[in-house]
Each structure stands twice: as C-alpha cells, then as structure tokens.
N, C-alpha and C. Protein backbone atom coordinates (compact mmCIF):
# COMPACT_ATOMS: atom_id res chain seq x y z
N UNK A 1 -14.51 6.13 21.57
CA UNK A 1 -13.56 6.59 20.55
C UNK A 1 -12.25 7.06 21.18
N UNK A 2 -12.60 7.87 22.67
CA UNK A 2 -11.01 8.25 22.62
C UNK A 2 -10.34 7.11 23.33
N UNK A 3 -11.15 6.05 24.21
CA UNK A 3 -10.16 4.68 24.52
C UNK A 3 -9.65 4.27 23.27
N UNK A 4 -10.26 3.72 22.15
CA UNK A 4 -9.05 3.58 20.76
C UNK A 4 -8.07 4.17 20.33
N UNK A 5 -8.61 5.70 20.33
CA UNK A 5 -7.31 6.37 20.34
C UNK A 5 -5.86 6.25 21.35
N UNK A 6 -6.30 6.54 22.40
CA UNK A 6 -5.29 5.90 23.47
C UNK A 6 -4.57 5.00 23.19
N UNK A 7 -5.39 3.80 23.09
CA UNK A 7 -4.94 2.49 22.84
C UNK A 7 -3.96 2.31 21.91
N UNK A 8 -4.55 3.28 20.70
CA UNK A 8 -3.79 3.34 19.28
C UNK A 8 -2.27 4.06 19.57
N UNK A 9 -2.45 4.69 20.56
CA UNK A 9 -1.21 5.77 20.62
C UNK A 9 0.19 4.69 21.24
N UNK A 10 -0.56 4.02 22.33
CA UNK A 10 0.07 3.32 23.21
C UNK A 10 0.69 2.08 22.45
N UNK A 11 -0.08 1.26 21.38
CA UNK A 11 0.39 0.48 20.67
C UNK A 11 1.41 1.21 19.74
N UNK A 12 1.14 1.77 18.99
CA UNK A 12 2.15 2.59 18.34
C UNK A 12 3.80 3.02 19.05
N UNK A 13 3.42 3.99 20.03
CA UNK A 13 4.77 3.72 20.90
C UNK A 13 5.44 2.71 21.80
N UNK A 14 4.75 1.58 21.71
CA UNK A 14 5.69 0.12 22.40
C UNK A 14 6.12 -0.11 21.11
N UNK A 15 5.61 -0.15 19.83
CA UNK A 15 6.06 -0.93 19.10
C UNK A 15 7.19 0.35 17.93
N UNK A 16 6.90 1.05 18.74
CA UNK A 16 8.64 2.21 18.11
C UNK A 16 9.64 1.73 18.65
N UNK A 17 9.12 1.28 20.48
CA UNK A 17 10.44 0.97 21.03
C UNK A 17 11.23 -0.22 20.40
N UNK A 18 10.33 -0.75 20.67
CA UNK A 18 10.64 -2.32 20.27
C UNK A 18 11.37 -1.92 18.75
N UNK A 19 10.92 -1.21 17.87
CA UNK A 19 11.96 -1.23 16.30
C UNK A 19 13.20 -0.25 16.36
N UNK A 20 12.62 0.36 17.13
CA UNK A 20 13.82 1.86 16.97
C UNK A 20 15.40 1.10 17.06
N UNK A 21 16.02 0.61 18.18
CA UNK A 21 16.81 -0.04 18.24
C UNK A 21 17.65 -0.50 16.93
N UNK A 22 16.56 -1.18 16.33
CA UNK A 22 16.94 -2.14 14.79
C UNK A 22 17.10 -1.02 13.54
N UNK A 23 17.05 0.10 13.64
CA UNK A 23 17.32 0.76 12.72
C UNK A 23 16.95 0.82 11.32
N UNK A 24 17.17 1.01 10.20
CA UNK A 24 16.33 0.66 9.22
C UNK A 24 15.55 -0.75 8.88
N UNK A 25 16.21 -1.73 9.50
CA UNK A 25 15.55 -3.47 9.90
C UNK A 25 14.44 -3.11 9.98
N UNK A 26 14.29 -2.55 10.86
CA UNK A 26 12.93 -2.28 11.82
C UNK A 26 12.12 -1.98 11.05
N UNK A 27 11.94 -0.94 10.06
CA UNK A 27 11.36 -0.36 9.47
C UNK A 27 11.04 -1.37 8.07
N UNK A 28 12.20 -2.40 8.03
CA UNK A 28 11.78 -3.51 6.72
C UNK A 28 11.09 -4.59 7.41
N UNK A 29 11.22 -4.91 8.56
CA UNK A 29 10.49 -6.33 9.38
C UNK A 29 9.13 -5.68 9.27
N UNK A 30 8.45 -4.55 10.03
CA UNK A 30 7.60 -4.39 10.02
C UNK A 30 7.02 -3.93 8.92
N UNK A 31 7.42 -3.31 8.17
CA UNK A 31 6.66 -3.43 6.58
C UNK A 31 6.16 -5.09 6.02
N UNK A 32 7.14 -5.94 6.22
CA UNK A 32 6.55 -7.02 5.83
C UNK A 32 5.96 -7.70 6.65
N UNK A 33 5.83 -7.69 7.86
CA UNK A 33 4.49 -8.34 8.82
C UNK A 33 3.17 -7.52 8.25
N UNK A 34 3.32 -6.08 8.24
CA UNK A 34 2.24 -5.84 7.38
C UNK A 34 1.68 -5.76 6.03
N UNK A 35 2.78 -6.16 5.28
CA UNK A 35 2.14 -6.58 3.90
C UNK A 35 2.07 -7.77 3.90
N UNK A 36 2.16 -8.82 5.04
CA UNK A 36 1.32 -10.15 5.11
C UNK A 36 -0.26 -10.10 5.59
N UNK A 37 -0.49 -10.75 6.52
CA UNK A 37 -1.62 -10.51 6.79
C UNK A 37 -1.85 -10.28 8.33
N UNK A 38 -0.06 -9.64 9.07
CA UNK A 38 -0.38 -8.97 10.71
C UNK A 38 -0.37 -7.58 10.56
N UNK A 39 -1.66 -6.77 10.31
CA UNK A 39 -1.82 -5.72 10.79
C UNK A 39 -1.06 -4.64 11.94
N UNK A 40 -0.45 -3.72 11.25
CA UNK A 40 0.42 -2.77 12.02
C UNK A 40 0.22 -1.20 11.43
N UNK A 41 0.62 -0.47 12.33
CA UNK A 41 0.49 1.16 11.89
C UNK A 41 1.79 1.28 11.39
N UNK A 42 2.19 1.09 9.94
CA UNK A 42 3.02 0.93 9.69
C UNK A 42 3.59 2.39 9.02
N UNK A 43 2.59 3.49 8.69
CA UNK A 43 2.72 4.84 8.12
C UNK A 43 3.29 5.38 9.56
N UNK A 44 2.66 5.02 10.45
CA UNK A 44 3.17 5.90 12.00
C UNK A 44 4.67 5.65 12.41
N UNK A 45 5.13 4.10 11.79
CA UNK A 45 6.17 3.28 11.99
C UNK A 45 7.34 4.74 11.45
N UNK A 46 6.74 4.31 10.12
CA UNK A 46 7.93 4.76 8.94
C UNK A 46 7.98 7.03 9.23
N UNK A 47 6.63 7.70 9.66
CA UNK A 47 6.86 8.42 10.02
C UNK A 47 7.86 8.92 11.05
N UNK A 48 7.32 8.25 11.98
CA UNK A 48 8.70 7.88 13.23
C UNK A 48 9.81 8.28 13.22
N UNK A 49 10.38 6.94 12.09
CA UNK A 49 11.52 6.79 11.77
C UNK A 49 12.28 8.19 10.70
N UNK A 50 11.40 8.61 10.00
CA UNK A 50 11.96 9.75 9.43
C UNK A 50 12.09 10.91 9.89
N UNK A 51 11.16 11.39 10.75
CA UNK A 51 10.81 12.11 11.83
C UNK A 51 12.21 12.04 12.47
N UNK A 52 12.56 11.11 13.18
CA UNK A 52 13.83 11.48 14.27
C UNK A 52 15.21 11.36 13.36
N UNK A 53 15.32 10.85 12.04
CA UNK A 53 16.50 10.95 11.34
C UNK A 53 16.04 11.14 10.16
N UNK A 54 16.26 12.22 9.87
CA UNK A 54 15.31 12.75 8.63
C UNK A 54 16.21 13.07 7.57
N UNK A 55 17.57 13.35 7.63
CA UNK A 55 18.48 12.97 6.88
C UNK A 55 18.71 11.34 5.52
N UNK A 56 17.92 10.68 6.64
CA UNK A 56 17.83 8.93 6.11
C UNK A 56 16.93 8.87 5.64
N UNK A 57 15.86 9.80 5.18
CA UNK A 57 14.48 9.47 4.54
C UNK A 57 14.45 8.42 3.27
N UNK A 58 14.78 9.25 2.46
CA UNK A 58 14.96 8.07 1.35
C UNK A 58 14.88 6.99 1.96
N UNK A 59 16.28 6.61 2.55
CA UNK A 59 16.51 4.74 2.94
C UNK A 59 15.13 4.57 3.67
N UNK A 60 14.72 4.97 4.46
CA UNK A 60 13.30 4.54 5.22
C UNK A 60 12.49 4.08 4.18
N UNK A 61 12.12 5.30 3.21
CA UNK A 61 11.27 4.72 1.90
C UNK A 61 11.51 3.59 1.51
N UNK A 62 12.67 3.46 1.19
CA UNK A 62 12.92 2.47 0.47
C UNK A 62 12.80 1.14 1.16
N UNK A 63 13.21 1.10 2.07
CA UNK A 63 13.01 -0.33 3.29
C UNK A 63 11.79 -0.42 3.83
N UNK A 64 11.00 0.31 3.90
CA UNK A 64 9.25 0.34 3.87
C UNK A 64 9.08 -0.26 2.79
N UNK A 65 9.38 0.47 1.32
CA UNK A 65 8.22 -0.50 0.27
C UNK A 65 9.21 -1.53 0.17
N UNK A 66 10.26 -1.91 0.53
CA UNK A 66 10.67 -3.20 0.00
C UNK A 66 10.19 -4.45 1.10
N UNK A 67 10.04 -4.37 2.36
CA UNK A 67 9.21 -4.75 3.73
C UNK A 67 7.85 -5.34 3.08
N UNK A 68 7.08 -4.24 2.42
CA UNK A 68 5.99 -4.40 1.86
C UNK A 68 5.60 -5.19 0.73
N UNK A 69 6.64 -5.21 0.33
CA UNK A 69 6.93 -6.25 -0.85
C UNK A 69 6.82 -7.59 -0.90
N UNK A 70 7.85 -7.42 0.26
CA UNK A 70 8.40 -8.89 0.55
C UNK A 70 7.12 -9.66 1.22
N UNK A 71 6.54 -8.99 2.49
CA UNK A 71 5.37 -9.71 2.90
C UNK A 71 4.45 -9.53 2.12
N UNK A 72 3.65 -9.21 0.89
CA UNK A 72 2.89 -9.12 0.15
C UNK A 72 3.26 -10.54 -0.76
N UNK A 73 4.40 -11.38 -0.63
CA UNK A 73 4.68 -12.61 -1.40
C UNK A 73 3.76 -13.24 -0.77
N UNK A 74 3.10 -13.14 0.61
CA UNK A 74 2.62 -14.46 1.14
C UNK A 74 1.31 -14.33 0.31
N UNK A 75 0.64 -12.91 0.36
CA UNK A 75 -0.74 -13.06 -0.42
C UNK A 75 -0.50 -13.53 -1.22
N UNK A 76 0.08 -13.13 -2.26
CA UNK A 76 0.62 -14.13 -3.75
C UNK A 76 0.25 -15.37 -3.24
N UNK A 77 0.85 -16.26 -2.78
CA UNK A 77 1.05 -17.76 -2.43
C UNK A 77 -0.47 -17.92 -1.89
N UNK A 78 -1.24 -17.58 -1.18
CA UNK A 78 -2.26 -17.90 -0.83
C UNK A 78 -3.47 -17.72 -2.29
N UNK A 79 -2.58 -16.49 -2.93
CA UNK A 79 -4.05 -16.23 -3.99
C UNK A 79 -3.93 -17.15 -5.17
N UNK A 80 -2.07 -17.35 -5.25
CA UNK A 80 -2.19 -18.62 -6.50
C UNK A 80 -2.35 -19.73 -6.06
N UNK A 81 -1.82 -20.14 -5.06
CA UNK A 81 -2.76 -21.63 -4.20
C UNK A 81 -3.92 -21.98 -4.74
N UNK A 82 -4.90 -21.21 -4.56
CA UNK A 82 -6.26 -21.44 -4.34
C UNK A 82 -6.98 -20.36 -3.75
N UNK A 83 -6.76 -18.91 -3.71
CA UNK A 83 -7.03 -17.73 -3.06
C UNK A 83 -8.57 -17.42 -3.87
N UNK A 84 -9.54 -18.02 -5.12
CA UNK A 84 -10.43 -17.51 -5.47
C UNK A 84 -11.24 -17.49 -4.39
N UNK A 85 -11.28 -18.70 -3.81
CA UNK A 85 -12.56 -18.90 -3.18
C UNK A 85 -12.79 -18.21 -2.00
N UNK A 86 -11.89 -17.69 -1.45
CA UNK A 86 -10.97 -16.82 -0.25
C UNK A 86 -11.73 -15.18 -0.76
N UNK A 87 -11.24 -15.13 -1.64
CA UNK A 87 -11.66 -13.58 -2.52
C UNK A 87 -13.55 -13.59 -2.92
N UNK A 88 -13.69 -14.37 -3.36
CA UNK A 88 -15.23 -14.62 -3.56
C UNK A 88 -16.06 -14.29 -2.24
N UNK A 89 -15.43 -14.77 -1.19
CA UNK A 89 -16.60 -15.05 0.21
C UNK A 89 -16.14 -13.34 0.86
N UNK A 90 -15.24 -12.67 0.09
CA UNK A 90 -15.11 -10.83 0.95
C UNK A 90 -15.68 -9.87 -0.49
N UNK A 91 -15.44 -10.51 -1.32
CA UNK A 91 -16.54 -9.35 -2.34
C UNK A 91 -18.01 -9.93 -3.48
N UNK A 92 -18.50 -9.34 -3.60
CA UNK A 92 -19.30 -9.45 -4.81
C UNK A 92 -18.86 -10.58 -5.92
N UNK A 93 -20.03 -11.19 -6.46
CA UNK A 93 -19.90 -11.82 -7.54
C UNK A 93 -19.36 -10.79 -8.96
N UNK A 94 -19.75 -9.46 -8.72
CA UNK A 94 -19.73 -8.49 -10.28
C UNK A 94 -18.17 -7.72 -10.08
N UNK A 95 -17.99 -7.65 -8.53
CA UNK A 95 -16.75 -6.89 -7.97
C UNK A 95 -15.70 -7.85 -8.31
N UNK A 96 -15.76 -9.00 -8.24
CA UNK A 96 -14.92 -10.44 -8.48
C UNK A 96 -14.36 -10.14 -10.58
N UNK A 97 -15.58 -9.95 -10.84
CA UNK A 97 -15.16 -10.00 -12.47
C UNK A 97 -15.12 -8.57 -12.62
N UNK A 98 -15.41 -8.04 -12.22
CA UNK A 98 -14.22 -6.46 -12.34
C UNK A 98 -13.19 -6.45 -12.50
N UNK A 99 -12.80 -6.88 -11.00
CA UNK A 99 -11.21 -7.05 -10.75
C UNK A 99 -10.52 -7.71 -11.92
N UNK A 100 -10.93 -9.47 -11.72
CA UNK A 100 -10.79 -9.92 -13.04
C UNK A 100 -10.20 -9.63 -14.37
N UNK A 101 -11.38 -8.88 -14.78
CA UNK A 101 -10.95 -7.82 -15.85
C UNK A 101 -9.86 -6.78 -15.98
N UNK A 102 -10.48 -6.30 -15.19
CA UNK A 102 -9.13 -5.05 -14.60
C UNK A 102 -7.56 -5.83 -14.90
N UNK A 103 -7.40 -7.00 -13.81
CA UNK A 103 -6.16 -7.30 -14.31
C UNK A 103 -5.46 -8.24 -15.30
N UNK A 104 -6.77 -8.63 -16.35
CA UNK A 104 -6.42 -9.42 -17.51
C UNK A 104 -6.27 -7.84 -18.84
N UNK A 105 -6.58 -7.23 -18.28
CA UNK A 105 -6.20 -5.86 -19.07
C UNK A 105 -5.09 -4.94 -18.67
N UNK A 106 -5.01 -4.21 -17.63
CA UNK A 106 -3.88 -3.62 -17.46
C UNK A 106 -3.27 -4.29 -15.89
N UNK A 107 -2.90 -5.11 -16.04
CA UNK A 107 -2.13 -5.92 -14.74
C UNK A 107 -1.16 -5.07 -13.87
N UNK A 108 -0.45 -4.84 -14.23
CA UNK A 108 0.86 -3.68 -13.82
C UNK A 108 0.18 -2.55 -12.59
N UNK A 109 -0.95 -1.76 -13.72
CA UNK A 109 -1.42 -0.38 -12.99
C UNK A 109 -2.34 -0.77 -11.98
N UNK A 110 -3.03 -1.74 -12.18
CA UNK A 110 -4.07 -2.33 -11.63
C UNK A 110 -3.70 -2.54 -10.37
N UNK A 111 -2.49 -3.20 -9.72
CA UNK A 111 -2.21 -3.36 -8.72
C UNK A 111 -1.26 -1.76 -7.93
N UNK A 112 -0.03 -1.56 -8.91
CA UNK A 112 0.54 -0.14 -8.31
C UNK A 112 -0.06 0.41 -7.89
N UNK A 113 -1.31 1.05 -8.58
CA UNK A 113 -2.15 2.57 -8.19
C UNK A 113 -3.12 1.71 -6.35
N UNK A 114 -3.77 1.33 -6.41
CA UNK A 114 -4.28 0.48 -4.80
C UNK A 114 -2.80 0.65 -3.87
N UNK A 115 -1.77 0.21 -4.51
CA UNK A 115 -0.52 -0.09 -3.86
C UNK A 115 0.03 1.63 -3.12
N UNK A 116 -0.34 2.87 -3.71
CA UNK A 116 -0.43 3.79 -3.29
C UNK A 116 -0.85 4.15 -2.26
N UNK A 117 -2.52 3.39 -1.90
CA UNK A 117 -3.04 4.15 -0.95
C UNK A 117 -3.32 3.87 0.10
N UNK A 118 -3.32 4.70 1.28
CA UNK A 118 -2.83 3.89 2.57
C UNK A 118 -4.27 3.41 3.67
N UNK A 119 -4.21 2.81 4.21
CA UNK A 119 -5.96 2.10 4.66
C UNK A 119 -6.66 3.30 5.39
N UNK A 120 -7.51 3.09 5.08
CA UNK A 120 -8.24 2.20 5.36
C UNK A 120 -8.68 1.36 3.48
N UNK A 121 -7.83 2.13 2.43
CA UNK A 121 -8.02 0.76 1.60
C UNK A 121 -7.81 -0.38 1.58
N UNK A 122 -8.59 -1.29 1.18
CA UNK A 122 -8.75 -2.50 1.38
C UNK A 122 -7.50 -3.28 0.60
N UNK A 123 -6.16 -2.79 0.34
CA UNK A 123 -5.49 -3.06 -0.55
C UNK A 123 -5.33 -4.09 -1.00
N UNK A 124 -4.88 -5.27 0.27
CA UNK A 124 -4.87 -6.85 0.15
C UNK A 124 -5.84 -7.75 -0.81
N UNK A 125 -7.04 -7.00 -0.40
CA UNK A 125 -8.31 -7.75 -1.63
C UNK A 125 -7.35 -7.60 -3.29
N UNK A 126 -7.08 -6.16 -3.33
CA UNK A 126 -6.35 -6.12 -4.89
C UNK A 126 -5.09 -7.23 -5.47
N UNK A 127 -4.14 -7.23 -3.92
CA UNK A 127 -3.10 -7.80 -3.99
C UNK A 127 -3.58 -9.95 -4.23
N UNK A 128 -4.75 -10.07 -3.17
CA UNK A 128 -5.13 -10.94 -3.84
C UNK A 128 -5.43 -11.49 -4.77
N UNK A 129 -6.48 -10.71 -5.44
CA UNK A 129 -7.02 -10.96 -6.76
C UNK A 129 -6.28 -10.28 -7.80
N UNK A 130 -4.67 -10.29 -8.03
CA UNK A 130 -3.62 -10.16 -9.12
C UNK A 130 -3.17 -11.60 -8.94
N UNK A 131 -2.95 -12.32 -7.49
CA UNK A 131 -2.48 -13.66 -7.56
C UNK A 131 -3.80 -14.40 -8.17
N UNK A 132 -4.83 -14.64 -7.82
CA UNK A 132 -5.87 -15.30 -8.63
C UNK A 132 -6.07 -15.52 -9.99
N UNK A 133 -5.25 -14.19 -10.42
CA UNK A 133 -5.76 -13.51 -11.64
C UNK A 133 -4.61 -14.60 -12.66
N UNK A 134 -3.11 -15.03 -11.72
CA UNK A 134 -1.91 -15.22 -12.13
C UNK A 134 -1.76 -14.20 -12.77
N UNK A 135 -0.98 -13.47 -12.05
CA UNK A 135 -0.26 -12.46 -12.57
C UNK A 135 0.74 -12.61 -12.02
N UNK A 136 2.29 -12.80 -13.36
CA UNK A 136 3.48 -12.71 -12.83
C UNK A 136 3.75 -12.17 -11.69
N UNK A 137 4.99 -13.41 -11.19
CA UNK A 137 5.55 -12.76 -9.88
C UNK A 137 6.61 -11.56 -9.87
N UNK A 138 6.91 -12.04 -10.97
CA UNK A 138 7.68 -9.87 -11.46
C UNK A 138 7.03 -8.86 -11.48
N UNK A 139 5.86 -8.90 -12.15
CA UNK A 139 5.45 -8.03 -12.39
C UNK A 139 4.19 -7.91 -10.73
N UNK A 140 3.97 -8.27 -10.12
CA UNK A 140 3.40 -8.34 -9.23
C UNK A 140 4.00 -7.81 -8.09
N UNK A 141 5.45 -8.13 -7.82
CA UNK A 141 6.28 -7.41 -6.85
C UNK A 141 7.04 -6.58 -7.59
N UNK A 142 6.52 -6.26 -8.69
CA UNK A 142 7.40 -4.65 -9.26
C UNK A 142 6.32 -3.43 -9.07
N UNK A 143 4.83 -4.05 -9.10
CA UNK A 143 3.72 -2.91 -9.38
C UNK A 143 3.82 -2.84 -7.50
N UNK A 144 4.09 -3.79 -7.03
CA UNK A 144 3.80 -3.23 -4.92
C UNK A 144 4.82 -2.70 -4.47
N UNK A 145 5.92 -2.87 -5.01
CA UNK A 145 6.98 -1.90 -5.24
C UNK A 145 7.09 -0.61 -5.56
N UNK A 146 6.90 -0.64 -6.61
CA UNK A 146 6.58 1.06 -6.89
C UNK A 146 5.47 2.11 -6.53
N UNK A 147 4.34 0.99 -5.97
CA UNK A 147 3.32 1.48 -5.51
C UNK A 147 3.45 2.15 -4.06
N UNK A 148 4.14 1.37 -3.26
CA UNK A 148 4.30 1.77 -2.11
C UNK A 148 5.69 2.60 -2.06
N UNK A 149 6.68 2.10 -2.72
CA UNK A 149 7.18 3.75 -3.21
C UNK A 149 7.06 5.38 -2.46
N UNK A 150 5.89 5.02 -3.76
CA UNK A 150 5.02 6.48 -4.08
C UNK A 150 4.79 6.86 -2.71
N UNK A 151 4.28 5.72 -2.34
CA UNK A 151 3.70 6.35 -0.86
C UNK A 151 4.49 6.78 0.17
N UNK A 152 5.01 5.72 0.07
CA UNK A 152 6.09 5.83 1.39
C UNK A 152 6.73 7.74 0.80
N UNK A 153 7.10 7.76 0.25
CA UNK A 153 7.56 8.81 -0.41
C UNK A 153 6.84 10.16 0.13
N UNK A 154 5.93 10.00 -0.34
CA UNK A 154 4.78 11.00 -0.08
C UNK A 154 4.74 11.81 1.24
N UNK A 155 4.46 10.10 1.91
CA UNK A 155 4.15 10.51 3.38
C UNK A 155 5.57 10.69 4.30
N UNK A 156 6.98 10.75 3.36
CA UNK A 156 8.20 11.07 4.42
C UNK A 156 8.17 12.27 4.16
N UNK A 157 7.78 13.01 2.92
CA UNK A 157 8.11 14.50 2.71
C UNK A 157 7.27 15.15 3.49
N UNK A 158 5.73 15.04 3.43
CA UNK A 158 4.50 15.42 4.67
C UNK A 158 5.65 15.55 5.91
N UNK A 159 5.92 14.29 6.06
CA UNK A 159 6.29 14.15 7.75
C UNK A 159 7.58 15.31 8.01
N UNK A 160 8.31 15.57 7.05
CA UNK A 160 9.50 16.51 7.18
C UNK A 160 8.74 17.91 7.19
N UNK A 161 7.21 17.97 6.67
CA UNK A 161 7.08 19.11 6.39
C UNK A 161 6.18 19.74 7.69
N UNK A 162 5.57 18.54 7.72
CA UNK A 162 4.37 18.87 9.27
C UNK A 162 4.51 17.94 10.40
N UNK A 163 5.56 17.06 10.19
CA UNK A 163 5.58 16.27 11.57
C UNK A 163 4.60 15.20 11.85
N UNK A 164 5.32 14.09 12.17
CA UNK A 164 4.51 13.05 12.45
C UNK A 164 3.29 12.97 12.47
N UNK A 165 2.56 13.92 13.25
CA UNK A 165 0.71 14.14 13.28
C UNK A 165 0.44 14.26 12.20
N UNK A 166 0.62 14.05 10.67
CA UNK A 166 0.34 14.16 9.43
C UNK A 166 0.01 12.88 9.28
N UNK A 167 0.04 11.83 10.30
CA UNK A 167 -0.41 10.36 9.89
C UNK A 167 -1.62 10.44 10.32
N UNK A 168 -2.31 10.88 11.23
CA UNK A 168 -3.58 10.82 11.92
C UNK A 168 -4.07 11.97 10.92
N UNK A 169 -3.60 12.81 10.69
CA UNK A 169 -4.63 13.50 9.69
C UNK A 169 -5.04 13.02 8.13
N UNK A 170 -4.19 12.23 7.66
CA UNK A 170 -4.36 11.45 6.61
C UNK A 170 -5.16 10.02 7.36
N UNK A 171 -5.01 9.71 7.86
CA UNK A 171 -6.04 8.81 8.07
C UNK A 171 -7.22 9.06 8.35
N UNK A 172 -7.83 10.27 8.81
CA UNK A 172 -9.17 11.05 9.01
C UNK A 172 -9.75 11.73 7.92
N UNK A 173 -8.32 11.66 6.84
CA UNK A 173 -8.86 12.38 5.58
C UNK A 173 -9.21 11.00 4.64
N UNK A 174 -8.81 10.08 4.58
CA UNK A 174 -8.99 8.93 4.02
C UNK A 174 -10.61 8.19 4.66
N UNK A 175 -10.60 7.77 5.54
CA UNK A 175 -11.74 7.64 6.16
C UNK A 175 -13.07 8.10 6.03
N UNK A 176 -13.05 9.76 6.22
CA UNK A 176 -13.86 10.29 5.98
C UNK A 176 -14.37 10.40 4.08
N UNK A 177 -13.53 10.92 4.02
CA UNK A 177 -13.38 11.30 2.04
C UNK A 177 -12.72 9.92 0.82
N UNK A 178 -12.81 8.67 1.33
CA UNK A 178 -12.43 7.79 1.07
C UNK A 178 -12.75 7.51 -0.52
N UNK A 179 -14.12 8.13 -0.73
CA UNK A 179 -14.69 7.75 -1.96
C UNK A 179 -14.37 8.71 -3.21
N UNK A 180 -14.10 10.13 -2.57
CA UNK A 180 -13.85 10.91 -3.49
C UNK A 180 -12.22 10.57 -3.62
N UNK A 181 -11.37 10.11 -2.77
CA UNK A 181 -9.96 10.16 -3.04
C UNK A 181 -10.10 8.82 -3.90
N UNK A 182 -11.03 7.94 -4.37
CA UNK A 182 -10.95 7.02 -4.92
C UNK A 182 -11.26 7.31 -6.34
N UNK A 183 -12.32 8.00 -6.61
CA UNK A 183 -12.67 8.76 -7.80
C UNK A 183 -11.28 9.84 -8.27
N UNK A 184 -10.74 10.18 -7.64
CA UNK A 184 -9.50 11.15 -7.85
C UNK A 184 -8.31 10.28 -8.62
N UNK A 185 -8.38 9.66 -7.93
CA UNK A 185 -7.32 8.28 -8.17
C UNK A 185 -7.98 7.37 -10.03
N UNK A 186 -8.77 7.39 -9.55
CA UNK A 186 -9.26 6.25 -10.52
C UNK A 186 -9.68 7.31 -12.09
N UNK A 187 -9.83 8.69 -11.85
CA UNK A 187 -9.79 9.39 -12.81
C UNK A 187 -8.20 9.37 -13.52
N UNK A 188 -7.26 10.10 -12.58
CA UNK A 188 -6.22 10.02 -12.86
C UNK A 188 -5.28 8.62 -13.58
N UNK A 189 -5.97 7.64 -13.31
CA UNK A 189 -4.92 6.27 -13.75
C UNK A 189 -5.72 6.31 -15.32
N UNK A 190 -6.96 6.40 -15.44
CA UNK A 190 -7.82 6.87 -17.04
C UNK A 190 -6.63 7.75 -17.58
N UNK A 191 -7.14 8.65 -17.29
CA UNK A 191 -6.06 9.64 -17.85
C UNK A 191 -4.30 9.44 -18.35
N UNK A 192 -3.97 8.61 -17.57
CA UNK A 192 -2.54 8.24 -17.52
C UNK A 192 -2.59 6.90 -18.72
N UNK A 193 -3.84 6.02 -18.59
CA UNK A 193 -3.91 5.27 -19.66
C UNK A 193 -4.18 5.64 -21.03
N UNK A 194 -4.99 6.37 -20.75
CA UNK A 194 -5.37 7.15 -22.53
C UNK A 194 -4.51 7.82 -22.80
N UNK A 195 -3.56 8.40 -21.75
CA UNK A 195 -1.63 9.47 -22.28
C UNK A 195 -1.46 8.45 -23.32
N UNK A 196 -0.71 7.16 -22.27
CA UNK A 196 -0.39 6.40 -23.14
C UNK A 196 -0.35 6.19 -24.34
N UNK A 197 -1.53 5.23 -24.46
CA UNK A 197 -2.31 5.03 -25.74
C UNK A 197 -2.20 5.90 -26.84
N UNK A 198 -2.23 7.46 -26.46
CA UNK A 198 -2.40 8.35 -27.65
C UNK A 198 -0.77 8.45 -27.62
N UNK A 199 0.18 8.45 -27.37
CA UNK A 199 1.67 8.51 -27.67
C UNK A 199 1.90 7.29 -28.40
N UNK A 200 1.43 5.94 -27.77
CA UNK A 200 1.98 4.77 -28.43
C UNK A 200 1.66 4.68 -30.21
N UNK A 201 0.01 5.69 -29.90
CA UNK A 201 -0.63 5.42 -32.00
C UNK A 201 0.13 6.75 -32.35
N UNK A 202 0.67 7.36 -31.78
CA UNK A 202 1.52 8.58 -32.60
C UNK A 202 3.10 7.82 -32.68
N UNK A 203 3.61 7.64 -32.18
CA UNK A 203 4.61 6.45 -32.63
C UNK A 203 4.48 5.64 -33.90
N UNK A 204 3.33 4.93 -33.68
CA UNK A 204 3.08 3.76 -34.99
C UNK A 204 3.19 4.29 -36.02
C-alpha cells in the first residue's frame, strides 16, 4: 500500500509539471483525457492548480468541467455506436434495465447527479448508458457539465479551505463510505424530484 501511494504521489507531481506551464490549458487537456477513457488524478490536477493561484479558482472550475465534457463526447460516440453490448459485459442484466429506466424517465438528473461524484464512482458506466439510452447530445453534455461543475466547485473551495491534502482525504472518505455517500445522494435527488413535482401540480 505505501509503494502505491508513493507511486501515486510521484505520478501526480510529474504530471503537475508537465501541465503547470500550460496554465488553465492544462487543467482543460487533462480534464478531457480523463473524461475519455485515459485515467488521471484529475481532482489532485485541478486542486493544484487552485492551490497555487487561488485567486483563478472559478476559471479552474470551469476549464475542469468543460475538459470533462469535452472528453466525455468520446463515451457518447462509443455508447451510440453500439456501446450496449460494451455496457452489458460490466453490469448486470437488472442493473442494465435500471439504468435504462432511470434515463427514459429523468435523463437530465440521471446523468448530472453521478456527474458530481468523484471515483472511485464508476461514473463512465452512467455516462455510457445515457449514450445507449440515446440521450440527446445537449442534454447529455449539459447534465456532465453541470455535474462536474458542482464538483469541481466543491472541491476548489475545500482546497482554499484545507489545502490540497483534502483530495486524499476525500478519496478515503469515498472509498471507504462509498455506499452511504450513495444513499445520501440518491435520497437527496428523490427529494429534489418530488420538490419538483409538487410545485409543477401547484402551478397547474
């Protein structure tokens, strides 16, 4: 465990060097290598970056989820291609028509709220199965948009507040407590749907 760690530290700081230079670029290239399908510490990235110019936070946010965006088109393209069969052979036959469901009903939230949370969720499976699902390409790069947002957001104010090491502790808190932050989450988007709902029939 602590050779990974090491390892993790060491990858992490070659690959600051290597972006720092490029300035907010940096921070949009590597968002979208990792919202394709090349894996990067991309919360440590964007911490980093706010961390040493913390004045620029916002723009970091913002060039993170738009990074994320942009490489999240390729899943699209692979999931409307032909991405079922791709999605079938990493989950369940019942997990498959969940999803399914999920986004022939509320498409939008379905993808944003996953788009929030930072891995070890499996996010890509979601981002897949919205392209499967065909789900507009607007509305598909508006919900990973705002989703990562949120996050990015989240985790620049943390980082202003406790400093970079707020990425390793959210990832130990995710990891460990993964299931209850999922139940937290998945209560809350209920809740936010039934708001809805009860405003829209008080309207009518």
């Amino acid at each position: 465990m602590h050779a990974i760690k090491k390892f993790f530290s060491r990858y992490t700081a070659f690959l600051w060097a290597v972006l720092k230079p490029l300035g907010a670029w940096g921070v949009l290239a590597a968002a979208a290598l990792d919202g394709g399908f090349v894996g990067l510490p991309i919360d440590a990235v964007v911490a980093g970056y706010v961390y040493q110019n913390q004045h620029r936070f916002l723009w970091y946010v913002l060039m993170a989820a738009a990074g994320s965006t942009l490489g999240s088109v390729v899943v699209y393209l692979i999931g409307y291609a032909g991405g079922e069969e791709l999605l079938r052979k990493r989950i369940s036959a019942q997990r498959f028509e969940k999803l399914h469901s999920s986004f022939d009903q509320h498409s939008f939230w379905s993808l944003m709220l996953p788009a929030m949370l930072p891995p070890p969720f499996p996010f890509k499976l979601f981002a897949l199965a919205a392209a499967v699902s065909e789900m507009s390409i607007v509305r598909y790069l508006l919900a990973i948009f705002c989703g990562r947002a949120v996050r990015f957001l989240v985790l620049a104010l943390l980082t202003l507040k406790f400093g970079p090491e707020v990425v390793h502790l959210l990832g130990n808190l995710f990891r460990e407590h993964l299931y209850v932050v999922l139940l937290v989450t998945a209560a809350a988007s209920v809740a936010w749907i039934l708001k809805r709902r009860l405003a829209r029939s008080r309207t009518a």
